[in-house]
C-alpha atoms as a PDB file:
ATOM      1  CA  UNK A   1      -8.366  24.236   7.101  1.00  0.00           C
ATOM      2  CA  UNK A   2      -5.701  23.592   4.180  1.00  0.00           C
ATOM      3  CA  UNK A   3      -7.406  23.027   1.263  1.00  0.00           C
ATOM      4  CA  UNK A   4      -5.560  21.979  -2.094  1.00  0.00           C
ATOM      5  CA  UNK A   5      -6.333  21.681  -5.811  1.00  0.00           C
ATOM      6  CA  UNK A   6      -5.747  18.090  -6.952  1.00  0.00           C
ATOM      7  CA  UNK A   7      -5.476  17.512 -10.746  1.00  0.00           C
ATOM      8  CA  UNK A   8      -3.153  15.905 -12.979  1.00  0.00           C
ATOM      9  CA  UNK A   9       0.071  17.309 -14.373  1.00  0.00           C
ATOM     10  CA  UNK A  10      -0.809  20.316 -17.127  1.00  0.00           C
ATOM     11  CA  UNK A  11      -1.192  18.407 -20.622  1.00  0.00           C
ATOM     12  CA  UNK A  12      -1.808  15.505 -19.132  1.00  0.00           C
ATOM     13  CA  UNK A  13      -5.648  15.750 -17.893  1.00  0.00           C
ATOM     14  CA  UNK A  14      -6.390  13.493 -21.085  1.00  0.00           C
ATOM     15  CA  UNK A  15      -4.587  10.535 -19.917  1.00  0.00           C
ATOM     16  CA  UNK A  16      -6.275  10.851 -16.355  1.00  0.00           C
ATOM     17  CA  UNK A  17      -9.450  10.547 -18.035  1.00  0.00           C
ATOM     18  CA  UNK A  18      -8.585   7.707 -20.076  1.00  0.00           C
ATOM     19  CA  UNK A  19      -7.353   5.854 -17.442  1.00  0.00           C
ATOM     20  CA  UNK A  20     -10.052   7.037 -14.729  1.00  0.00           C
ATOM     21  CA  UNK A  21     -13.372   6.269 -17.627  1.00  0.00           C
ATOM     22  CA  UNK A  22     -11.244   2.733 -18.158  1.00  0.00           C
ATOM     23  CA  UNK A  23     -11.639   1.668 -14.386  1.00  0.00           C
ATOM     24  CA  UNK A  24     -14.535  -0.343 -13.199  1.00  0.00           C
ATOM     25  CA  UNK A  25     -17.071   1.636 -10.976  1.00  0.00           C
ATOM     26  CA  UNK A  26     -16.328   0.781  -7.831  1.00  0.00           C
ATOM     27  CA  UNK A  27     -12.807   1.568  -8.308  1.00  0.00           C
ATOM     28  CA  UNK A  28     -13.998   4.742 -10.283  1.00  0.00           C
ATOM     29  CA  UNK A  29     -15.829   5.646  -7.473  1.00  0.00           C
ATOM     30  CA  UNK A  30     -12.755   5.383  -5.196  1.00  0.00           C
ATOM     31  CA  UNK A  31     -10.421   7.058  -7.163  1.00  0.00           C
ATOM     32  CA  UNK A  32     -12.977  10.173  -6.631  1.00  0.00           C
ATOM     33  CA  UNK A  33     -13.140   9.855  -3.286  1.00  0.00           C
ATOM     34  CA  UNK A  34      -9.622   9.974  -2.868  1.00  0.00           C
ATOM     35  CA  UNK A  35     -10.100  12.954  -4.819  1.00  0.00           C
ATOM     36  CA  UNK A  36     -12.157  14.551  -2.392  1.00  0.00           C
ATOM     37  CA  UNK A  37     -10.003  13.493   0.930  1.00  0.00           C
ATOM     38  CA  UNK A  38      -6.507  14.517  -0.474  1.00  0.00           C
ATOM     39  CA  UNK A  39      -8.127  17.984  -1.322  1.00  0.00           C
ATOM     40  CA  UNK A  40      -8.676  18.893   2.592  1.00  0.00           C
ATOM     41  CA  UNK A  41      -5.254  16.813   3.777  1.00  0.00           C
ATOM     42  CA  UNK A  42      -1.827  15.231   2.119  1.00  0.00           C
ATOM     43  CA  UNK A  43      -1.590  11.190   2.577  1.00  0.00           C
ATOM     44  CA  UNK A  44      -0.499   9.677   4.990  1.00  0.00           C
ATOM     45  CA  UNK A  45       3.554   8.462   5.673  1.00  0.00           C
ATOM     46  CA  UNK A  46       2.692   4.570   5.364  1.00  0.00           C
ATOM     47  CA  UNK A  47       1.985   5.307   1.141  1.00  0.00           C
ATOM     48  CA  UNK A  48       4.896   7.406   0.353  1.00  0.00           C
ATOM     49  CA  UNK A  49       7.278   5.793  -2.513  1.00  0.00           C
ATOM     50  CA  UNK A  50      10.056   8.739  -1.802  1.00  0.00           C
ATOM     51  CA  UNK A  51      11.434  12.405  -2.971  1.00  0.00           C
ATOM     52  CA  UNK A  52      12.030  12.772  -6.607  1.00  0.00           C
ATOM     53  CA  UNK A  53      14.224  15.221  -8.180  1.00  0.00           C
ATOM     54  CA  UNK A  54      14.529  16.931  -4.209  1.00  0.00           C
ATOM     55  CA  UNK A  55      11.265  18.407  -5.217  1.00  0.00           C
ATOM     56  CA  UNK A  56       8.610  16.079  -5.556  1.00  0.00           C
ATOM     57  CA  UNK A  57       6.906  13.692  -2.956  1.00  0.00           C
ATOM     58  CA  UNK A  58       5.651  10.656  -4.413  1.00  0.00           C
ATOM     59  CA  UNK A  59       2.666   8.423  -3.088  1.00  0.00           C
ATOM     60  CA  UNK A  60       0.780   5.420  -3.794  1.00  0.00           C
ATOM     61  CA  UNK A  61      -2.391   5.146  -2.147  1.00  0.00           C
ATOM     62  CA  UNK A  62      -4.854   2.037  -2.390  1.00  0.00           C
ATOM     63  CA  UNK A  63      -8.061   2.362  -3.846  1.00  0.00           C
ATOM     64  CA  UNK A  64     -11.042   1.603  -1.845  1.00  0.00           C
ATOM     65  CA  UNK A  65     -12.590  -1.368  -2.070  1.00  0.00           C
ATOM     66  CA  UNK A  66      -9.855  -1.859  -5.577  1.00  0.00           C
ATOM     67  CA  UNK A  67      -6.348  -2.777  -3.727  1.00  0.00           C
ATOM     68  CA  UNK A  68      -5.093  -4.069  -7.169  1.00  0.00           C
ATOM     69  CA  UNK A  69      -5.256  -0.706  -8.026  1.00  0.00           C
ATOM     70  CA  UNK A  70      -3.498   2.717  -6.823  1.00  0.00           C
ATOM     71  CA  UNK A  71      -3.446   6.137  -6.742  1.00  0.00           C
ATOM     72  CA  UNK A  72      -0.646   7.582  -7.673  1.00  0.00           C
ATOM     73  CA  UNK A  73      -0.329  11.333  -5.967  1.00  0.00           C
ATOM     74  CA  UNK A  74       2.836  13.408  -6.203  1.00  0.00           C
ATOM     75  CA  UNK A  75       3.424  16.595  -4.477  1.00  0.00           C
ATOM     76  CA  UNK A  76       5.504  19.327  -5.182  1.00  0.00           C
ATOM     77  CA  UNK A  77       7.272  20.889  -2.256  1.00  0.00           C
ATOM     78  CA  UNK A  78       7.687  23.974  -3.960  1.00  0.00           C
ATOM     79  CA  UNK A  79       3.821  24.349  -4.596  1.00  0.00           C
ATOM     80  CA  UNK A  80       2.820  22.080  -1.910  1.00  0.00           C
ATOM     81  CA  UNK A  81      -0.840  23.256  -2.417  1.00  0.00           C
ATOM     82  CA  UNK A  82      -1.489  21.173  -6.174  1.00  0.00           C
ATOM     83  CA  UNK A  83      -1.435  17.547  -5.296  1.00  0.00           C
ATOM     84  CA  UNK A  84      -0.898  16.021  -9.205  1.00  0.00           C
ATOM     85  CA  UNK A  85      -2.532  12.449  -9.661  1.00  0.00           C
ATOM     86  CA  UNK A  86      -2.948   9.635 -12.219  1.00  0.00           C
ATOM     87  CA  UNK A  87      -4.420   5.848 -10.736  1.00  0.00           C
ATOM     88  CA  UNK A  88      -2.280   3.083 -11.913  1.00  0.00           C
ATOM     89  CA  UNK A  89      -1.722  -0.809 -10.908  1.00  0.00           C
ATOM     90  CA  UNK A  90       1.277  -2.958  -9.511  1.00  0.00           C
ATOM     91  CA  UNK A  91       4.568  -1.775  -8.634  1.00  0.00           C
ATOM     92  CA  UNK A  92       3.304   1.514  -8.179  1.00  0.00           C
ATOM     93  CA  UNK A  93       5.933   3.319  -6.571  1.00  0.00           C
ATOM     94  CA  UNK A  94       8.349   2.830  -9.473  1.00  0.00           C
ATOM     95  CA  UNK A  95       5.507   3.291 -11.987  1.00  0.00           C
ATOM     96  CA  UNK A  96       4.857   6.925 -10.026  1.00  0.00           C
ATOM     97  CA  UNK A  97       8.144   7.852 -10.431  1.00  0.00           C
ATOM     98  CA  UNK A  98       8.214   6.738 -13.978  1.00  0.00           C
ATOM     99  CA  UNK A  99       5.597   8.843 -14.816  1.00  0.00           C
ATOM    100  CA  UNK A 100       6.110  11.607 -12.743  1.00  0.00           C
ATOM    101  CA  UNK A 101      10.077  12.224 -14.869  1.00  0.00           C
ATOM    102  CA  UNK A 102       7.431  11.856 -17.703  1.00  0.00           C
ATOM    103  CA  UNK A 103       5.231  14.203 -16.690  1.00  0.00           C
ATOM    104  CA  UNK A 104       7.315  16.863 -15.109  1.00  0.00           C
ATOM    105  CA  UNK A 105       9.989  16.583 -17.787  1.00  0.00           C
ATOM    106  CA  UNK A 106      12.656  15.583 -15.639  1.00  0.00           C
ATOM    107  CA  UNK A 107      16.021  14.229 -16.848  1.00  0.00           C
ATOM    108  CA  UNK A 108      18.083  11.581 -14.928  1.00  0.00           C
ATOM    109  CA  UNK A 109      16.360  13.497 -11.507  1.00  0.00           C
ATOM    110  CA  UNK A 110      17.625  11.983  -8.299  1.00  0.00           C
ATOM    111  CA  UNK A 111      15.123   9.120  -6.576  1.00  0.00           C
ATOM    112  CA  UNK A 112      15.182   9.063  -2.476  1.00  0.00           C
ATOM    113  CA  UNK A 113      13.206   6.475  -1.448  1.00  0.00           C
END
């Protein structure tokens, strides 16, 4: 069995806890156990956003039992074996790829969707 590190972006673990300790429990609760699934297996077609920068899968997975609410999990084909992820709201696709240029330091990459 595959089994892969999931964590945020390097320098960004404090903004992953701010955002994960500002979440209500039961969505708290789901982001973790997201955690644990996408450690043993990668999501699933039906929540990827697209291919940033040729390098980078995007995805925006619904929380359980917290649909307003996603998980935003990006995957880099290079290192296909550290998931990076950050939970976020609405229009999460676009706000994935937002913050994975951010986070990755990416300038004008290309966006496949």
């Amino acid at each position: 069995m595959t089994t892969y590190r999931v964590e945020p972006v390097p320098g960004y673990e404090d903004e992953v806890i701010v955002l994960f300790c500002g979440l209500p429990l039961k969505c708290a609760d789901g982001f973790d156990s997201l955690l644990d699934v996408f450690a043993e297996r990668e999501p699933g077609i039906l929540y990827r956003c697209g291919l940033l920068a040729d390098r980078y899968e995007v995805y925006a997975i619904d929380l359980p039992d917290c649909p307003e609410l996603k998980m935003i999990l990006s995957i880099d084909r290079r290192e296909p074996s550290q998931p990076r992820v950050v939970p976020t709201s609405d229009d999460s696709c676009n706000q994935g790829a937002s913050l994975a240029i951010r986070q990755f330091g990416l300038i004008n990459p290309s966006w496949e969707t």
